[in-house]
C-alpha atoms as a PDB file:
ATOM      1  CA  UNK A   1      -6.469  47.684  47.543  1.00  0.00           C
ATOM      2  CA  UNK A   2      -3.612  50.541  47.919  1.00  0.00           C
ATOM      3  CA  UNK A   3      -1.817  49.689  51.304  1.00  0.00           C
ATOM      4  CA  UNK A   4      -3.028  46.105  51.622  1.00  0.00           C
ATOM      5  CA  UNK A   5      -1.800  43.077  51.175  1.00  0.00           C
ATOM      6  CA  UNK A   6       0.346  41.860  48.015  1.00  0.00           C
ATOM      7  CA  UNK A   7      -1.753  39.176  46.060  1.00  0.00           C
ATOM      8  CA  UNK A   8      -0.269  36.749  43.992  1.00  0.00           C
ATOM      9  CA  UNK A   9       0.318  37.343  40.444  1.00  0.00           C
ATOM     10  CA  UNK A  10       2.410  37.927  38.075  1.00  0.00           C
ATOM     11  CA  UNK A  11       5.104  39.538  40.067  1.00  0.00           C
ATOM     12  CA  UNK A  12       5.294  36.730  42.371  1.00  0.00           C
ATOM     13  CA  UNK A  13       5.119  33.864  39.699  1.00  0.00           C
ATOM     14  CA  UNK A  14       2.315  32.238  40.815  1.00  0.00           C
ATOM     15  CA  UNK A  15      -1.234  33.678  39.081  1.00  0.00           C
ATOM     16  CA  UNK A  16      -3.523  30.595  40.302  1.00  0.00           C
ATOM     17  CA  UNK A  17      -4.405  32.905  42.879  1.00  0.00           C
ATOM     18  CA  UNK A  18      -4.963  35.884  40.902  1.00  0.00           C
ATOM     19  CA  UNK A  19      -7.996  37.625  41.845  1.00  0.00           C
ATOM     20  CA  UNK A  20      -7.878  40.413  38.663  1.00  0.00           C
ATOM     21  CA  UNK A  21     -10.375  39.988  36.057  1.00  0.00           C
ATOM     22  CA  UNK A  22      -8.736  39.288  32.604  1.00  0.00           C
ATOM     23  CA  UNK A  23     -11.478  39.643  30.572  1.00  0.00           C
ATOM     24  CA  UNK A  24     -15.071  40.309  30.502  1.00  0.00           C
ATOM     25  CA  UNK A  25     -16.215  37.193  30.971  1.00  0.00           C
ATOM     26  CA  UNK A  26     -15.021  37.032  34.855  1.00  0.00           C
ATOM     27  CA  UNK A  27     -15.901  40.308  35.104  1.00  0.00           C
ATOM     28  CA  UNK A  28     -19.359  39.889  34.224  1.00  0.00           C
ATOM     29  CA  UNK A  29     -19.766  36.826  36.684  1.00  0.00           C
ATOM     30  CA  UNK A  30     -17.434  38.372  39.457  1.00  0.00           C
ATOM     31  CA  UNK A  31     -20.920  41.193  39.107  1.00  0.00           C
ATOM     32  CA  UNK A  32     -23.540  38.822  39.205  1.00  0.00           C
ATOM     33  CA  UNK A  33     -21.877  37.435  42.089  1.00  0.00           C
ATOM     34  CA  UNK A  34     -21.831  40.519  43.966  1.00  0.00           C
ATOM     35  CA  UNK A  35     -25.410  41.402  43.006  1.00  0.00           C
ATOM     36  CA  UNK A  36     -26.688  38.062  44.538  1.00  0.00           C
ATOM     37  CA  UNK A  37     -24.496  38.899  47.470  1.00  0.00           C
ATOM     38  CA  UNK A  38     -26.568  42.553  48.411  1.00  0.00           C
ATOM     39  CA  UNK A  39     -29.509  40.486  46.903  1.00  0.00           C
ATOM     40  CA  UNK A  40     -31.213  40.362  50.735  1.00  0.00           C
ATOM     41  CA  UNK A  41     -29.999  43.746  51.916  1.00  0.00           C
ATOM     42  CA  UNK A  42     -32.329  45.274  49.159  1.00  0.00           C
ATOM     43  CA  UNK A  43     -35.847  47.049  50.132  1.00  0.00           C
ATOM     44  CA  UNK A  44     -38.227  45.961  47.450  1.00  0.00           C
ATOM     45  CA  UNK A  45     -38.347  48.362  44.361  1.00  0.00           C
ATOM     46  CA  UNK A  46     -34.539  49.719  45.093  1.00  0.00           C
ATOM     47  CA  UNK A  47     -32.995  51.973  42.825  1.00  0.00           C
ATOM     48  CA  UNK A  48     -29.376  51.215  42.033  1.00  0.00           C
ATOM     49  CA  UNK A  49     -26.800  53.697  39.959  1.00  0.00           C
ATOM     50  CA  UNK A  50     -24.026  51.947  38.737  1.00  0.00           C
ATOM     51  CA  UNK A  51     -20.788  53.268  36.797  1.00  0.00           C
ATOM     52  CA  UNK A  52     -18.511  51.392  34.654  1.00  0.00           C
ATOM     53  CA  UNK A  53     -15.686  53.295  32.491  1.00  0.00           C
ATOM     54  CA  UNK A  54     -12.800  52.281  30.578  1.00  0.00           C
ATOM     55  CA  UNK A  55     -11.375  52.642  26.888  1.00  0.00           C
ATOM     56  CA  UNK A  56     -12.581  49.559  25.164  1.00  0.00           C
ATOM     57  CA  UNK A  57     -16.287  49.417  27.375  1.00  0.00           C
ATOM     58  CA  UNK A  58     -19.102  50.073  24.284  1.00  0.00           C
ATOM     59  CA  UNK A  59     -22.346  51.255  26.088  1.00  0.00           C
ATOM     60  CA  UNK A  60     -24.387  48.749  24.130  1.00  0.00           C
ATOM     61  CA  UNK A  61     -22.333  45.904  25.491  1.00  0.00           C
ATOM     62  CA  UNK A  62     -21.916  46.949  28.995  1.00  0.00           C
ATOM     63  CA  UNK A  63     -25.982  47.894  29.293  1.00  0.00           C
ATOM     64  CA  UNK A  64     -26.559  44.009  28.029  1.00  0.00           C
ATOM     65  CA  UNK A  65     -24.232  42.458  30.380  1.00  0.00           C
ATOM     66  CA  UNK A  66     -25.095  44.502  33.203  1.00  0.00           C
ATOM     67  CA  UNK A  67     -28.993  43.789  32.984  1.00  0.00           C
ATOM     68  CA  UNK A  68     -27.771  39.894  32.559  1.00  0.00           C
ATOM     69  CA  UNK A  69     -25.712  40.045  35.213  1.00  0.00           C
ATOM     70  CA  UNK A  70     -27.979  42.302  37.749  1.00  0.00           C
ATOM     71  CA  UNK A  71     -31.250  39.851  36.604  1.00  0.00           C
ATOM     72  CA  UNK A  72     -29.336  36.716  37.248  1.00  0.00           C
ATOM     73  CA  UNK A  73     -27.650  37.604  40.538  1.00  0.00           C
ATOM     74  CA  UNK A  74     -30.724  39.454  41.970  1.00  0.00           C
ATOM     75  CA  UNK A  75     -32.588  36.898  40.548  1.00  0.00           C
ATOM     76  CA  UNK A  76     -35.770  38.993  39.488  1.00  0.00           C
ATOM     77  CA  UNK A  77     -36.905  41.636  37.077  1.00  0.00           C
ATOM     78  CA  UNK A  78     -34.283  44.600  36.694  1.00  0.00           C
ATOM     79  CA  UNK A  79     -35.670  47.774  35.100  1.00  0.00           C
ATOM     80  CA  UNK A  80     -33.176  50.379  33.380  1.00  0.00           C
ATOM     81  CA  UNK A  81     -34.165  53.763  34.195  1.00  0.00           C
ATOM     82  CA  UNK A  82     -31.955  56.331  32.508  1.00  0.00           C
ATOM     83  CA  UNK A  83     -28.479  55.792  30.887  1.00  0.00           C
ATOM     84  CA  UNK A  84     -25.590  58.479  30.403  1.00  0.00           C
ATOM     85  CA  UNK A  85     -22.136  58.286  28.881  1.00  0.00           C
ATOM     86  CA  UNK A  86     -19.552  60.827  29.483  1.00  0.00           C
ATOM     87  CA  UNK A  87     -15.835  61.312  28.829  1.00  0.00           C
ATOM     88  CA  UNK A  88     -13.579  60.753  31.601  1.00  0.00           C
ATOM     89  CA  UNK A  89     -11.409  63.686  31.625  1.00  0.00           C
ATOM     90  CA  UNK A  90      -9.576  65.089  34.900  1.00  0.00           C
ATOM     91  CA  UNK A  91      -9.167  61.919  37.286  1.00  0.00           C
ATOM     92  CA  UNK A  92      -7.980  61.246  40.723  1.00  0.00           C
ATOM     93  CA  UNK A  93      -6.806  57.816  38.794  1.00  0.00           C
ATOM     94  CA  UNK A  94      -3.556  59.071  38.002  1.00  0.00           C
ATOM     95  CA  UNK A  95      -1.992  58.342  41.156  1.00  0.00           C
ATOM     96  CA  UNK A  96      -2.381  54.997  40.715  1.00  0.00           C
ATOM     97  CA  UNK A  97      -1.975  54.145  37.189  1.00  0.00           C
ATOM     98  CA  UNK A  98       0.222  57.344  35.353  1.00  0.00           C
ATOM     99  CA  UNK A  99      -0.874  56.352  31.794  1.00  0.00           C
ATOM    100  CA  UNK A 100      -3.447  58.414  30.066  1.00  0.00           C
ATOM    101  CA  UNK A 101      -6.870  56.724  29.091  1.00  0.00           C
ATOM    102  CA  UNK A 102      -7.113  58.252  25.893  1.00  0.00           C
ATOM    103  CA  UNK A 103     -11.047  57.963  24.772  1.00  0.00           C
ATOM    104  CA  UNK A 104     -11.524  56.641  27.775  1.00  0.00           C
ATOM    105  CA  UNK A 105     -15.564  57.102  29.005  1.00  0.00           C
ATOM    106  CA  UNK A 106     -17.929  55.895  31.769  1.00  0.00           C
ATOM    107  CA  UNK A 107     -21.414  54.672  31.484  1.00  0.00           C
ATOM    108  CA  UNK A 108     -24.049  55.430  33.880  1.00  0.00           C
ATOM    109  CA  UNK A 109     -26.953  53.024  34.510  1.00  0.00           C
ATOM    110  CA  UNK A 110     -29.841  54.181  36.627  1.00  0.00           C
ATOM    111  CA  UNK A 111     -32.122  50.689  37.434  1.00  0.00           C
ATOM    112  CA  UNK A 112     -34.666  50.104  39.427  1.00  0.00           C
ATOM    113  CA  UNK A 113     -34.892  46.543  41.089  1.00  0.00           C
ATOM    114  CA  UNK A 114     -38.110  44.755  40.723  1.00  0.00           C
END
C-alpha cells in the first residue's frame, strides 16, 4: 500500500517474506483465499463484478481461473453473467508505476453467486 509500511523483498535482501504474487499460480490461490474469506458476508444469490487487467492476462484464461477460484473459495455454484474486455487507455496508474502498459486490457466478469 502507498504510505505504508516497507515489506520485505528484494530491496531489503530477504524475499521469504514477500507477500507479491510472482506468478499466476499464487495469484489464483491468494483469490480463492479471499473469496472464502467474504464467503459468510454474502446474501444468498449475490452478484459480484470483478476486474482483472494487465498485458499478458488472456480473457479465456482469466474467466477459467476465476470461476475455479470463486467456486472453490465460495465453495458453491458460481454463475458468469456477462463478460467485457476493454483497453486500458488513460490511467490514474501512472503515478505509481511510469512505464506504459502497451496492449494492456481489463476483463470484466459479472457472476452471480449461487
Amino acid at each position: 500500500m502507498v504510505g505504508g509500511l516497507v515489506r520485505a523483498g528484494p530491496e531489503t535482501d530477504n524475499t521469504k517474506n514477500d507477500d507479491r504474487h510472482r506468478g499466476p499460480e499464487t495469484y489464483w490461490r491468494f483469490l480463492e483465499e479471499a473469496w472464502r474469506g467474504i464467503a459468510p458476508l454474502l446474501a444468498d444469490g449475490a452478484h459480484l463484478v470483478v476486474r482483472i487487467g494487465g498485458r499478458r492476462v488472456e480473457r479465456d484464461d482469466c474467466e477459467r481461473q476465476l470461476l475455479k477460484s470463486m467456486r472453490d473459495g465460495f465453495d458453491t455454484n458460481v454463475k458468469l453473467l456477462d463478460r467485457k474486455t476493454s483497453t486500458i487507455r488513460k490511467r490514474q496508474a501512472v503515478a505509481f508505476h511510469p512505464e506504459p502498459l502497451d496492449n494492456a486490457v481489463e476483463h470484466d466478469f459479472h457472476l452471480r453467486v449461487a
